[in-house]
Structures are given as structure tokens and as C-alpha cells.
C-alpha atoms as a PDB file:
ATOM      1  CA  UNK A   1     -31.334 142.042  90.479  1.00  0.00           C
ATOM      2  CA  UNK A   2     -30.418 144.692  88.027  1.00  0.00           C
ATOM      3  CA  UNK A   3     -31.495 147.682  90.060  1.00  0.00           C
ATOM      4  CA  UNK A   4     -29.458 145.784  92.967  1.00  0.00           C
ATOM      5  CA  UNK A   5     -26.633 145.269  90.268  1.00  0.00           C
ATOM      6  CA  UNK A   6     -26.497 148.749  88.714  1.00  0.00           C
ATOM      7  CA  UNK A   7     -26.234 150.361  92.406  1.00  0.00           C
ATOM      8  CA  UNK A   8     -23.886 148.585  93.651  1.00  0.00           C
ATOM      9  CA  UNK A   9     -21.681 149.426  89.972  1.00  0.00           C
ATOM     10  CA  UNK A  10     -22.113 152.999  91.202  1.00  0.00           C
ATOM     11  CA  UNK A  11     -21.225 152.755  94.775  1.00  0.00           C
ATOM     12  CA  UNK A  12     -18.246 150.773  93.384  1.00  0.00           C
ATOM     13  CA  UNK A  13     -17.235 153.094  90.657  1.00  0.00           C
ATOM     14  CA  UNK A  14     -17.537 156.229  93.084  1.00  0.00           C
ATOM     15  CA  UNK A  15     -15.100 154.142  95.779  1.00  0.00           C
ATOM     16  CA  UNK A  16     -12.553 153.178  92.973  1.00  0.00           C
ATOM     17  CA  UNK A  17     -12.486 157.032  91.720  1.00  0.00           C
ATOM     18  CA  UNK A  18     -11.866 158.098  95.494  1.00  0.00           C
ATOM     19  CA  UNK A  19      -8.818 155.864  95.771  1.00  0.00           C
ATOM     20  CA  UNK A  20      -7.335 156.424  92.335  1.00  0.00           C
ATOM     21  CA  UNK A  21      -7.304 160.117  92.924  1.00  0.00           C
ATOM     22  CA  UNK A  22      -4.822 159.533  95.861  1.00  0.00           C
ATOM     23  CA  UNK A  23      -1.508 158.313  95.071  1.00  0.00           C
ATOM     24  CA  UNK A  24      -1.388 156.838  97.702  1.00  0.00           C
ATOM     25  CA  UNK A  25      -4.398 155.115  97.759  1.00  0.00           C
ATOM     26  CA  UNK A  26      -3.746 153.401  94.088  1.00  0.00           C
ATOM     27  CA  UNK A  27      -2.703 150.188  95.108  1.00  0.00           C
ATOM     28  CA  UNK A  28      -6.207 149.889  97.417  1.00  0.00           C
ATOM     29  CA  UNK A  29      -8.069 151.384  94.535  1.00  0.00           C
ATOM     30  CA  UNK A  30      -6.982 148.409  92.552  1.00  0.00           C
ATOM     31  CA  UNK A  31      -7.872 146.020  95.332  1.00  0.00           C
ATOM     32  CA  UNK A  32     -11.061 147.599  95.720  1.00  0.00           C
ATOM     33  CA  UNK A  33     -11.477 147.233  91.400  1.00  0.00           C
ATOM     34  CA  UNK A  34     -10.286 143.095  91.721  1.00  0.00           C
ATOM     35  CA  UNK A  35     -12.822 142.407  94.945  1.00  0.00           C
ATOM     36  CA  UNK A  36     -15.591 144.546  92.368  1.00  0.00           C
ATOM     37  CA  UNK A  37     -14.394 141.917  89.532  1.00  0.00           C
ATOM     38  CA  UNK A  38     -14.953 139.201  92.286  1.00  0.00           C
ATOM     39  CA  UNK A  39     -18.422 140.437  92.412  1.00  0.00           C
ATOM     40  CA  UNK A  40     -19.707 140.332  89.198  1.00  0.00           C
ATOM     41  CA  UNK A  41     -18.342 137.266  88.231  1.00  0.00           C
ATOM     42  CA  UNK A  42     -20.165 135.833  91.517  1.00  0.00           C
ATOM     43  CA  UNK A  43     -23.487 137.424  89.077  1.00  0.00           C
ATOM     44  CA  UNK A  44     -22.341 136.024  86.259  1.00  0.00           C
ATOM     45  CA  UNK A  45     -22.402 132.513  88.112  1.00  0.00           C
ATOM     46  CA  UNK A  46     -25.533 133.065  89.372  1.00  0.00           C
ATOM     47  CA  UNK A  47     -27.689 134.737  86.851  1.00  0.00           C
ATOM     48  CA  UNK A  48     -25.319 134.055  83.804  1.00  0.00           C
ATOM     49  CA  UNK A  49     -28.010 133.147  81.118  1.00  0.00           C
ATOM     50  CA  UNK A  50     -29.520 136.759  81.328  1.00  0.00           C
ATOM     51  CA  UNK A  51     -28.584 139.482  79.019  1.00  0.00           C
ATOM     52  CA  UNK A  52     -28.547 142.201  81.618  1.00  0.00           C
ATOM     53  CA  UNK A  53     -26.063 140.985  83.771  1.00  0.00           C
ATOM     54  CA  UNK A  54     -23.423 140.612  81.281  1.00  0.00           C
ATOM     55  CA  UNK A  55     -24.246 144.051  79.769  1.00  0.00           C
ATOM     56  CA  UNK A  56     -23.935 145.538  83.162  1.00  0.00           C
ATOM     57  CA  UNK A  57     -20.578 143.453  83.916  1.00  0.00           C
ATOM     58  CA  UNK A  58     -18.996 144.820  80.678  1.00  0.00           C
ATOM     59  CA  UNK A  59     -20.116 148.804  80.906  1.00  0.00           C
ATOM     60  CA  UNK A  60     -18.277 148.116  84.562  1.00  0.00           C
ATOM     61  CA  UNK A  61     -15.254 146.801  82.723  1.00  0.00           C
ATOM     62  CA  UNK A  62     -15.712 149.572  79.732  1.00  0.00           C
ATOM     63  CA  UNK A  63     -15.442 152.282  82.640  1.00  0.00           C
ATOM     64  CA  UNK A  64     -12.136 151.048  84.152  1.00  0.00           C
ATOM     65  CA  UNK A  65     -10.712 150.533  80.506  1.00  0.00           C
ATOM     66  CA  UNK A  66     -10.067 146.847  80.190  1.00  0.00           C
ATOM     67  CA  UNK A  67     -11.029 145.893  76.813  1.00  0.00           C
ATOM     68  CA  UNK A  68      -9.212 142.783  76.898  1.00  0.00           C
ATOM     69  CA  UNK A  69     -11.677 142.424  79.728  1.00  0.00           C
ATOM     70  CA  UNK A  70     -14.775 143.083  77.886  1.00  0.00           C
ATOM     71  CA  UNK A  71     -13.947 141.199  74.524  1.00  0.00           C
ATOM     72  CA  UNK A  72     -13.472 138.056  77.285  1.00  0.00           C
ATOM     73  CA  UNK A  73     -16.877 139.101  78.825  1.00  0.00           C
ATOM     74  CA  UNK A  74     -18.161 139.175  75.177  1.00  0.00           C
ATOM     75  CA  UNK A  75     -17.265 135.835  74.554  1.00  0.00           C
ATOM     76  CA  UNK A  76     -18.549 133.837  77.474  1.00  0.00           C
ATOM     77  CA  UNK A  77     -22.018 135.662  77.176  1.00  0.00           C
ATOM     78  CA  UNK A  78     -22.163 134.481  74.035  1.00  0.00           C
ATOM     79  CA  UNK A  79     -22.517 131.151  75.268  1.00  0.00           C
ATOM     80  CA  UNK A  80     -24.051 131.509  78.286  1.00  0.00           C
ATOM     81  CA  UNK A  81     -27.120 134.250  77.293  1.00  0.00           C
ATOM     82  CA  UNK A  82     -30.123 132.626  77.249  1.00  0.00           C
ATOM     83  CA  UNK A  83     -32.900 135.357  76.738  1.00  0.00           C
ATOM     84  CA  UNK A  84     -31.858 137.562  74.569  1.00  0.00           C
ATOM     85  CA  UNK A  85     -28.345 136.254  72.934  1.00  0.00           C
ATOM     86  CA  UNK A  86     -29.141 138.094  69.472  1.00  0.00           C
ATOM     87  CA  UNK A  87     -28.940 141.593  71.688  1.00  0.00           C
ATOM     88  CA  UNK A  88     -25.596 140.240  73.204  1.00  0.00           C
ATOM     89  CA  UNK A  89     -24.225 139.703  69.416  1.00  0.00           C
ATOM     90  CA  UNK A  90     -25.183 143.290  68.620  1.00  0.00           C
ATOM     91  CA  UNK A  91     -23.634 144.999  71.731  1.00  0.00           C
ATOM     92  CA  UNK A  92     -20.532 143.078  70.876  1.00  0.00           C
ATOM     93  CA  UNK A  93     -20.288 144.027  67.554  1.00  0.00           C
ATOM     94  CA  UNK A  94     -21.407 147.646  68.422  1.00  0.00           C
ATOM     95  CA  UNK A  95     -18.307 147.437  70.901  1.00  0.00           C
ATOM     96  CA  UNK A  96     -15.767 146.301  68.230  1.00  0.00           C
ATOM     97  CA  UNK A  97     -16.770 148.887  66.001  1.00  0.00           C
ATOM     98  CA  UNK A  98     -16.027 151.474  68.453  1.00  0.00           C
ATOM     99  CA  UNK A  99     -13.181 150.260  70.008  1.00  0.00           C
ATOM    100  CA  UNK A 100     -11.961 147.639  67.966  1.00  0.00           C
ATOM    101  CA  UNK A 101      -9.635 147.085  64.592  1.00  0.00           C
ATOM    102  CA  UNK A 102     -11.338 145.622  61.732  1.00  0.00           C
ATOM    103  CA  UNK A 103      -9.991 142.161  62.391  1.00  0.00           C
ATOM    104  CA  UNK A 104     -11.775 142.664  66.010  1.00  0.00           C
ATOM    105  CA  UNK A 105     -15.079 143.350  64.132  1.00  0.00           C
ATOM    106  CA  UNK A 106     -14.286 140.676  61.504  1.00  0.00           C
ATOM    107  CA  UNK A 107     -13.588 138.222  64.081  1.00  0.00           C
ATOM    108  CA  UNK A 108     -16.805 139.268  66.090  1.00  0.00           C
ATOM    109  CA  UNK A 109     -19.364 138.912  63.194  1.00  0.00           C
ATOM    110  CA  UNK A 110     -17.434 135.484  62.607  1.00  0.00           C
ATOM    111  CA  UNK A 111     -18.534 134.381  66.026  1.00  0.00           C
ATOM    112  CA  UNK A 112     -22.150 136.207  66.123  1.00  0.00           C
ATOM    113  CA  UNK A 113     -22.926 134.710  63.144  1.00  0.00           C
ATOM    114  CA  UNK A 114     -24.665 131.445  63.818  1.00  0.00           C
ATOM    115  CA  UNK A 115     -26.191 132.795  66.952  1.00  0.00           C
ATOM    116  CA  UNK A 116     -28.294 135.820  65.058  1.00  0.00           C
ATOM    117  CA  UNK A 117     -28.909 133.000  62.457  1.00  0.00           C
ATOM    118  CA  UNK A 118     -30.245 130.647  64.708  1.00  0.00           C
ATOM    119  CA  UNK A 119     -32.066 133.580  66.948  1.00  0.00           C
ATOM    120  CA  UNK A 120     -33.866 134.725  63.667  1.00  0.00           C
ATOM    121  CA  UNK A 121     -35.412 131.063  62.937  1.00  0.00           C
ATOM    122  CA  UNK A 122     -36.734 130.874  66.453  1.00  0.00           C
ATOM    123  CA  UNK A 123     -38.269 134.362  65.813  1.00  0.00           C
ATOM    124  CA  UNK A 124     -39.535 132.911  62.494  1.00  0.00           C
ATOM    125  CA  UNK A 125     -41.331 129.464  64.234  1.00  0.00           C
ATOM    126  CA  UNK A 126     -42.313 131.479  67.151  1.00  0.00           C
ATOM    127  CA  UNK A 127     -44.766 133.825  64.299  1.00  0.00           C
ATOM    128  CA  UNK A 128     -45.728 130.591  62.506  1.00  0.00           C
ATOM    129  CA  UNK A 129     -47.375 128.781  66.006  1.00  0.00           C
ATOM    130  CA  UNK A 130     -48.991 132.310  66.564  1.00  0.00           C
ATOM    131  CA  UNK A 131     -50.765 132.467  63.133  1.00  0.00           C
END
């Protein structure tokens, strides 16, 4: 699914840059980006407690510009990431600090918080049964 996912982000990407590059083909370029949103949020349904899925769905958003669209993305990983939420909490903090204001980060740590914290005592229980 994330090979399938990742090509289909290109082939998407390359059809979206065609369009923009025409003026007149900017309102179908936009089409084409909304149907591409369609899409992954069809993944997201499906697959939406995997990591890679959501990081793929955001880099797709990064590349069109929509941060509004990624902090949202963010967000709803956060409670839907099942395997590996702690690397969700880091690529959304990573994000804020690059793009974001310090209330953005502030306000990102603030909701990453618990989920590192409770991430690290599974880690923690997980050694302990192993020893």
C-alpha cells in the first residue's frame, strides 16, 4: 500500500503541475488537486491507524502548500495512528518548527505530550516482559 500510495502521489503531482502551468488549465488543475484530496482521505479511511499513510497524505499536502491542511492532517493522525504514534508527534513537531510560529510549536508539544508519554511507558513494559 505505500509503494501503491507513493506512485500514485507522483502520477498525481506530475498531472497537477501540467495543468497549473496552463492558465487555462488552472481551474482543472484544482479539480484534479480536490479528486487527489478525495483519494487520500479514501486511505486515510481505510488504513488510518498506520503511520505511513498519514505521512504520505501530508508531504502531498506540504507540496501543494496547504498548511492549514497539514496541521488538520496532524491532528487527526494523532488520534487515529496506531503503530507508530510517537513518530507522528515528532513529524508534527518537526513541521511546526519549520513552518510554524512558536505558538504553532507550543501548541503542538501541548498536544504530543501525553502521547510520547504514554508511547515511552509501553516502550518501558515492553523491555521489562523481555528481561
Amino acid at each position: 500500500y505505500k509503494y501503491r500510495s507513493a506512485v500514485e502521489e507522483e502520477i498525481i503531482s506530475d498531472v497537477v503541475e501540467t495543468f497549473k502551468s496552463d492558465e487555462e488549465g488552472a481551474e482543472e488543475g484544482e479539480h484534479i488537486s480536490s479528486e487527489a484530496g478525495q483519494v487520500w482521505e479514501r486511505a486515510t479511511t481505510r488504513f488510518g491507524k498506520y503511520c505511513f499513510i498519514w505521512n504520505e497524505y501530508v508531504q502531498w499536502a506540504r507540496s501543494t502548500g496547504d498548511f492549514e491542511l497539514c496541521r488538520n492532517l496532524y491532528r487527526r493522525s494523532l488520534k487515529a495512528v496506531k503503530d507508530f504514534p510517537e513518530e507522528m508527534c515528532q513529524s508534527y513537531m518537526l513541521f511546526e518548527e519549520q513552518v510554524g510560529t512558536i505558538d504553532d510549536l507550543t501548541i503542538a508539544k501541548m498536544r504530543t505530550k501525553t502521547i510520547i508519554k504514554q508511547s515511552g511507558i509501553k516502550k518501558l513494559k515492553a523491555e521489562a516482559l523481555t528481561k
